[in-house]
Protein backbone atom coordinates (compact mmCIF):
# COMPACT_ATOMS: atom_id res chain seq x y z
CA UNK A 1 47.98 40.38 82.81
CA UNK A 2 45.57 40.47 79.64
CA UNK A 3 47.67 40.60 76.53
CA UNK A 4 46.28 43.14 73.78
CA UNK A 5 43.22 41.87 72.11
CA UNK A 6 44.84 43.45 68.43
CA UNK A 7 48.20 42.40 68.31
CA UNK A 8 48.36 40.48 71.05
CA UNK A 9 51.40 42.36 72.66
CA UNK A 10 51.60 42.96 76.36
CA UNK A 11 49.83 45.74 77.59
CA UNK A 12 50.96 48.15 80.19
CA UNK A 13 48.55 48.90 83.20
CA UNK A 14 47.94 52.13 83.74
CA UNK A 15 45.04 52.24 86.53
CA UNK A 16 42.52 50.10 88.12
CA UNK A 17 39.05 51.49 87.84
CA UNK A 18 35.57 50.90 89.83
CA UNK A 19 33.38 49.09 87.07
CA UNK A 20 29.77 48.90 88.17
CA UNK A 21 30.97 51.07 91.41
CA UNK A 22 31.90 47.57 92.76
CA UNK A 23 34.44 45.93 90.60
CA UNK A 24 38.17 46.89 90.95
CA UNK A 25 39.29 46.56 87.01
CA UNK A 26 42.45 47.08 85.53
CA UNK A 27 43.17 49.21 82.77
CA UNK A 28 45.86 48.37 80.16
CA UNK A 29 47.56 50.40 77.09
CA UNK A 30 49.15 48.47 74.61
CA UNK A 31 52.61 49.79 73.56
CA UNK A 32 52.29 48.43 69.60
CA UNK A 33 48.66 49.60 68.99
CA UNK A 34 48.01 52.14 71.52
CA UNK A 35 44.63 50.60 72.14
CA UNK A 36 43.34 51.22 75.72
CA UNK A 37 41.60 48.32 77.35
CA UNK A 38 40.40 46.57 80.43
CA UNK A 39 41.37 43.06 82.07
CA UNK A 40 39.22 40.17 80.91
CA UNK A 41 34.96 41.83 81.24
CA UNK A 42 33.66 39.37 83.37
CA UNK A 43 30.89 41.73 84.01
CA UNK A 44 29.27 42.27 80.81
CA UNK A 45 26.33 39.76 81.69
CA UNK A 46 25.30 41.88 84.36
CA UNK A 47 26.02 45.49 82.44
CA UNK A 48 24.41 44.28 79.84
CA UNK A 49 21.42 43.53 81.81
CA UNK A 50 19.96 46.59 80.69
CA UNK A 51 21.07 47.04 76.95
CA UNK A 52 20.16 50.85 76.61
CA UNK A 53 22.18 52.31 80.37
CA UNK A 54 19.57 55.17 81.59
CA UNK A 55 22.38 57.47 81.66
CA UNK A 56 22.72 57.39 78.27
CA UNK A 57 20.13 60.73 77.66
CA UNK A 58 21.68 61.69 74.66
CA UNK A 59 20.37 58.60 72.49
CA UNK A 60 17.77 60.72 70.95
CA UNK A 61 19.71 63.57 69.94
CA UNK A 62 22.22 61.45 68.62
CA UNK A 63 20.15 59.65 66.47
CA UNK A 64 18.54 62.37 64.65
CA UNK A 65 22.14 63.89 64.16
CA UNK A 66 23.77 60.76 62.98
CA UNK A 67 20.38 60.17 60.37
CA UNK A 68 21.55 63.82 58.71
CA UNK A 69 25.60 62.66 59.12
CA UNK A 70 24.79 59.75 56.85
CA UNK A 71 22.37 60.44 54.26
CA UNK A 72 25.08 63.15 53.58
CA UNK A 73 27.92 60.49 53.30
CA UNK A 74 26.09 58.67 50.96
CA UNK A 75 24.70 61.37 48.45
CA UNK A 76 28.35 62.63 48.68
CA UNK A 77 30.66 59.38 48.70
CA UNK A 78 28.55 56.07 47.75
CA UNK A 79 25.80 55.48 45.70
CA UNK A 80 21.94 56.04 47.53
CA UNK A 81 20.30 52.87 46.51
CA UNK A 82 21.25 49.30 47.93
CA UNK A 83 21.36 47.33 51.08
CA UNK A 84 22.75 48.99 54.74
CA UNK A 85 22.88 47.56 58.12
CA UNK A 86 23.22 49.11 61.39
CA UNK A 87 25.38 47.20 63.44
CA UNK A 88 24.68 46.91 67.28
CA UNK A 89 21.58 49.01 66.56
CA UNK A 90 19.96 49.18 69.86
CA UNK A 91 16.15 50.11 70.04
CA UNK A 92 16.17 50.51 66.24
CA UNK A 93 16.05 53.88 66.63
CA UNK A 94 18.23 55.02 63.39
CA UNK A 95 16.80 51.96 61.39
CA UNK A 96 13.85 53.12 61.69
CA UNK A 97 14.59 56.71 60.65
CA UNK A 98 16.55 55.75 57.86
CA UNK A 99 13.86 53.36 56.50
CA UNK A 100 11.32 56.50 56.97
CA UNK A 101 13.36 58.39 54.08
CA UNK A 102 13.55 56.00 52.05
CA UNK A 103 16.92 53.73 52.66
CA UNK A 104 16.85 49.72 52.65
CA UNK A 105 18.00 50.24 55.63
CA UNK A 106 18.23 46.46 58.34
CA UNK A 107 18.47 45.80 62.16
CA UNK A 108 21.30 43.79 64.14
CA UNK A 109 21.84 44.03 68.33
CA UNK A 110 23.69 41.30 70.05
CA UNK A 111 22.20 42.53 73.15
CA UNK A 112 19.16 44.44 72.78
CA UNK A 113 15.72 44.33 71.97
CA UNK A 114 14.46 45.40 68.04
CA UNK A 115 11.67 48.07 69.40
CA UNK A 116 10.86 50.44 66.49
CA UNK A 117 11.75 48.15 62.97
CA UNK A 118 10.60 44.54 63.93
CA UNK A 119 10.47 42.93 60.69
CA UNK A 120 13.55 44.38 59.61
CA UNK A 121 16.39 42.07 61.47
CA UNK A 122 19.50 41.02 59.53
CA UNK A 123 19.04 37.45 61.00
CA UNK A 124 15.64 37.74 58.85
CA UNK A 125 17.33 39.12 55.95
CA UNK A 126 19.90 36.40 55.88
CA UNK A 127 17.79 33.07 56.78
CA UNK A 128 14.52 34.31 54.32
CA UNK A 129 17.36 33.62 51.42
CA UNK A 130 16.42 37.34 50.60
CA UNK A 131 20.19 38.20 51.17
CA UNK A 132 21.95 41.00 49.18
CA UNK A 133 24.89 42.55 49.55
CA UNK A 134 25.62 44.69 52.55
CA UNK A 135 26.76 48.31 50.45
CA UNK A 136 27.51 49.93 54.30
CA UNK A 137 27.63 49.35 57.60
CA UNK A 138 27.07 52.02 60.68
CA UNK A 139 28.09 50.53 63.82
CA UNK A 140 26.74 54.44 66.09
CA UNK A 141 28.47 54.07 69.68
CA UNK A 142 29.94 50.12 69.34
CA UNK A 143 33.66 49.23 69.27
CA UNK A 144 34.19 50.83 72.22
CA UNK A 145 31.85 48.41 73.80
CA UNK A 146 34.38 45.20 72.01
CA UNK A 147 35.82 42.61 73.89
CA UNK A 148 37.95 41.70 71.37
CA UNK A 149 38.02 44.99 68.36
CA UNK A 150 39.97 42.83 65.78
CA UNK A 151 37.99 39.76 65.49
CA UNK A 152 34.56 41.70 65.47
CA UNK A 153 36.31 43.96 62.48
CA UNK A 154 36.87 41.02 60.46
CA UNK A 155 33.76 40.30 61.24
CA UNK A 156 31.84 42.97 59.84
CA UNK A 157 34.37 43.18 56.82
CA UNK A 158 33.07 39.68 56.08
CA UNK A 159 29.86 41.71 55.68
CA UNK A 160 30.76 44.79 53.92
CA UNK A 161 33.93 46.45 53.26
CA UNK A 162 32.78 49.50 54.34
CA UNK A 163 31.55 50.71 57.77
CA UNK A 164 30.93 53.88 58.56
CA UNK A 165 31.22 54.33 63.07
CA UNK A 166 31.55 56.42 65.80
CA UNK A 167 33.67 56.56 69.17
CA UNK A 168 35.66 58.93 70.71
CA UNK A 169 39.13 58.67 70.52
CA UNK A 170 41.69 59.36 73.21
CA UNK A 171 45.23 61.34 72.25
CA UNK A 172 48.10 58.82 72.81
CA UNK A 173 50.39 61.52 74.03
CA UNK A 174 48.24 62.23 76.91
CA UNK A 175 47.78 59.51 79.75
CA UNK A 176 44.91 58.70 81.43
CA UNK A 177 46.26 57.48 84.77
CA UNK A 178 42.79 57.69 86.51
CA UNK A 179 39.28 56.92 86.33
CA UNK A 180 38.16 60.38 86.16
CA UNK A 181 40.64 61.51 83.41
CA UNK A 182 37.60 60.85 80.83
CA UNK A 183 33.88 60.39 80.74
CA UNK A 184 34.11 58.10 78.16
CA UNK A 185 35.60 55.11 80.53
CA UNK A 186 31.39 55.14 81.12
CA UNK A 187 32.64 52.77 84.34
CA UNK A 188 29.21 52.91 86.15
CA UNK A 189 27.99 51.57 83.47
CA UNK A 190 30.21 48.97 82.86
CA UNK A 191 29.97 48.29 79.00
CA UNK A 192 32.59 50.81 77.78
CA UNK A 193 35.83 47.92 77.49
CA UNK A 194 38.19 49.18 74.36
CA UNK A 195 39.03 52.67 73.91
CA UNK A 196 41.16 54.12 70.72
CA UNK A 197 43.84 56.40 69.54
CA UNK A 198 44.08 57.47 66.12
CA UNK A 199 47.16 54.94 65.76
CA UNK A 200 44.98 51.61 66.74
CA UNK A 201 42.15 52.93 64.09
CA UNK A 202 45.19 53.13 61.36
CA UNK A 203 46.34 49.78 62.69
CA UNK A 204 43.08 48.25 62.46
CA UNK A 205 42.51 49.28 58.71
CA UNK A 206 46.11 48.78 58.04
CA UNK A 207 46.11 45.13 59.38
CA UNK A 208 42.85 44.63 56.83
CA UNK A 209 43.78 46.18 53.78
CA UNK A 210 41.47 48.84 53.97
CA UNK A 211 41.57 52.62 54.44
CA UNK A 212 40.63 55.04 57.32
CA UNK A 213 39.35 58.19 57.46
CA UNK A 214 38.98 60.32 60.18
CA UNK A 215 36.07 62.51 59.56
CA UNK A 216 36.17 64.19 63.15
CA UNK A 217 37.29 62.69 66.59
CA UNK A 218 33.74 61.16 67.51
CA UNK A 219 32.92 59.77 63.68
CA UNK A 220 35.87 57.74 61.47
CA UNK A 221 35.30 55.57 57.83
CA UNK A 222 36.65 52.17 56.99
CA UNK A 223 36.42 51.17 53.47
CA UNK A 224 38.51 49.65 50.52
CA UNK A 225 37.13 52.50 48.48
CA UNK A 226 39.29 55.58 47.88
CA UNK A 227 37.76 58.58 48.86
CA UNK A 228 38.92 61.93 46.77
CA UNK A 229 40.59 64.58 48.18
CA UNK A 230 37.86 67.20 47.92
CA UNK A 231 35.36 64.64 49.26
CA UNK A 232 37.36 64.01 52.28
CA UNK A 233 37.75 67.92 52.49
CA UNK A 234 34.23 67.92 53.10
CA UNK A 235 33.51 65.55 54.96
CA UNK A 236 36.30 66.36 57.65
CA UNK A 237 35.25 70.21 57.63
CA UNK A 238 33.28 70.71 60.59
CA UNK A 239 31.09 73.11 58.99
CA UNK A 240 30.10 69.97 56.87
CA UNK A 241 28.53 68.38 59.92
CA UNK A 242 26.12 71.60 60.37
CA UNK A 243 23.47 68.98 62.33
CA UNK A 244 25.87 69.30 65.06
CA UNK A 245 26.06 73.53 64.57
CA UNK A 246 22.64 73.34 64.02
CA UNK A 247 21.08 71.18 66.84
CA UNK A 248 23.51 70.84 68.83
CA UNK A 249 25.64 74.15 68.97
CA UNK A 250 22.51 76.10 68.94
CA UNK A 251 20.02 74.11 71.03
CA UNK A 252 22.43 72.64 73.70
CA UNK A 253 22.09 75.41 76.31
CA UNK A 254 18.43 74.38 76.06
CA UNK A 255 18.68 70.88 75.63
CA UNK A 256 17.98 68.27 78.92
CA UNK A 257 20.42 65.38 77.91
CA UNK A 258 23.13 66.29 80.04
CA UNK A 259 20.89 67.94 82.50
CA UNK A 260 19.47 64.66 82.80
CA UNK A 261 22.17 62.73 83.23
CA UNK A 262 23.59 64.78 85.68
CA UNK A 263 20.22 64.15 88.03
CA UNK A 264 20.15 61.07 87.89
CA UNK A 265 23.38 60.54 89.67
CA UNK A 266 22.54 62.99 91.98
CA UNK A 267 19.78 60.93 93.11
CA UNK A 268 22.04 58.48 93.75
C-alpha cells in the first residue's frame, strides 16, 4: 500500500483501474487530505513517451481561453509588467501567445519538446545569469499529472509565491469506486496520477503559508498575496470568465475537439 504523497497518511483503496489498457493500478484516497491517487506510476516512462496524448483535442481551445483567463487576472489582481513562467508548458503554445501581447512571458516542460518559443526556456533564463524574479507562475493542466503534489509545490513556491493553475477537482462526498466514474482518471493515457478535492487544495496552501482561491472548479490561485473581496467576486463570477461563454458556450456545438476525440477511440 502507497502511503499519501501529502501527509503521508495511509490511503484507502478504492478501485483498481486499467492504466495504458494494460496495467491493473490501484487507486487510493487519503482520509487526512482527501487527495485521490494511484499506487507507485511505474508507467510514466512509457506514457510519457508521447508528451502531448493525441486525445488531448482540446489543447488549442484551451490555450486561447486560458491566454484571455490570465491577462484578465493580471490587469485585475497583479501588476502587468515583470517576469512569468509557465510551468509544464508543453509545445509552448501559451508562451508563445502571451509573449505575442506583450508579456515577459518564459518556457519550462519536464517532458516535452519547446516547439513555438525556443529561445525562451527558463533553464536559459536561469544559467545566462539574466535571472529575475518569477512575479507568477501558470502551471495549465499539471498537478494532476504529480507524482508527488507536495514536493513539486514547494518547488514552484521556491520560484514564485504565486501560481496561478488549473485541474478539475473531484467532490469528496461523492466516491468514485470505478474507472468510469470520471473522465478525468485520463487512464488510457496513463499520465493523469493525483486528483483533488477542494480540502487537499486548502491543505496544500495551508501546509505553505499561503492562500487559495478557488476561482471555478477547473481554475484555483495560490499566492501569499491577499486578494480583496470584490476582486475575488469577480474573478469567481462565471460571467467573469466570458472566453468560456464566448468560445466555448457559443461555439461548442460547432467545435471538433470532442468530436475528435471521440473518433479516435472509435478507431480503435
Amino acid at each position: 500500500m502507497r502511503k499519501c504523497p501529502i501527509c503521508n497518511s495511509v490511503g484507502k483503496e478504492i478501485f483498481t483501474g486499467k492504466i495504458l489498457k494494460k496495467y491493473d493500478v490501484k487507486y487510493y484516497q487519503c482520509p487526512e487530505c482527501a487527495l485521490v491517487y494511484t499506487e507507485s506510476p511505474y508507467w510514466l516512462s512509457e506514457a510519457y513517451s508521447d508528451a502531448i496524448s493525441r486525445y488531448d483535442t482540446g489543447v488549442m481551445q484551451r490555450n486561447v481561453m486560458d491566454v484571455l483567463l490570465v491577462n484578465m487576472l493580471l490587469e485585475l489582481c497583479f501588476k502587468v509588467g515583470g517576469v512569468f513562467l509557465d510551468y509544464g508548458g508543453g509545445y509552448g503554445i501559451f508562451t508563445r501567445m502571451m509573449r505575442d501581447i506583450g508579456y515577459n512571458w518564459l518556457w519550462y516542460d519536464k517532458y516535452s519538446s519547446n516547439l513555438v518559443v525556443r529561445g525562451y526556456e527558463y533553464s536559459y533564463h536561469v544559467e545566462s545569469g539574466k535571472a529575475k524574479k518569477i512575479d507568477l507562475i501558470t502551471a495549465f493542466e499539471l498537478f494532476e499529472h504529480l507524482d508527488e503534489p507536495l514536493k513539486e509545490l514547494e518547488h514552484l513556491l521556491s520560484i514564485s509565491k504565486t501560481i496561478f493553475f488549473s485541474t478539475e477537482l473531484y467532490d469528496e462526498k461523492f466516491e468514485y469506486k470505478k474507472q468510469n466514474d470520471w473522465w478525468y482518471y485520463s487512464m488510457d493515457t496513463g499520465q493523469h496520477i493525483s486528483f483533488y478535492s477542494q480540502v487537499t487544495l486548502e491543505y496544500l496552501a495551508e501546509k505553505n503559508g499561503i492562500h487559495y482561491y478557488k476561482i471555478s472548479n477547473g481554475l484555483h490561485l495560490f499566492t501569499d498575496q491577499k486578494i480583496s473581496e470584490w476582486k475575488l467576486k469577480l474573478l469567481t463570477n462565471p460571467k467573469f470568465e466570458f472566453m468560456q461563454y464566448y468560445y466555448y458556450k457559443k461555439n461548442r456545438k460547432n467545435g471538433l475537439a470532442f468530436a475528435d476525440m471521440n473518433a479516435l477511440y472509435d478507431r480503435e
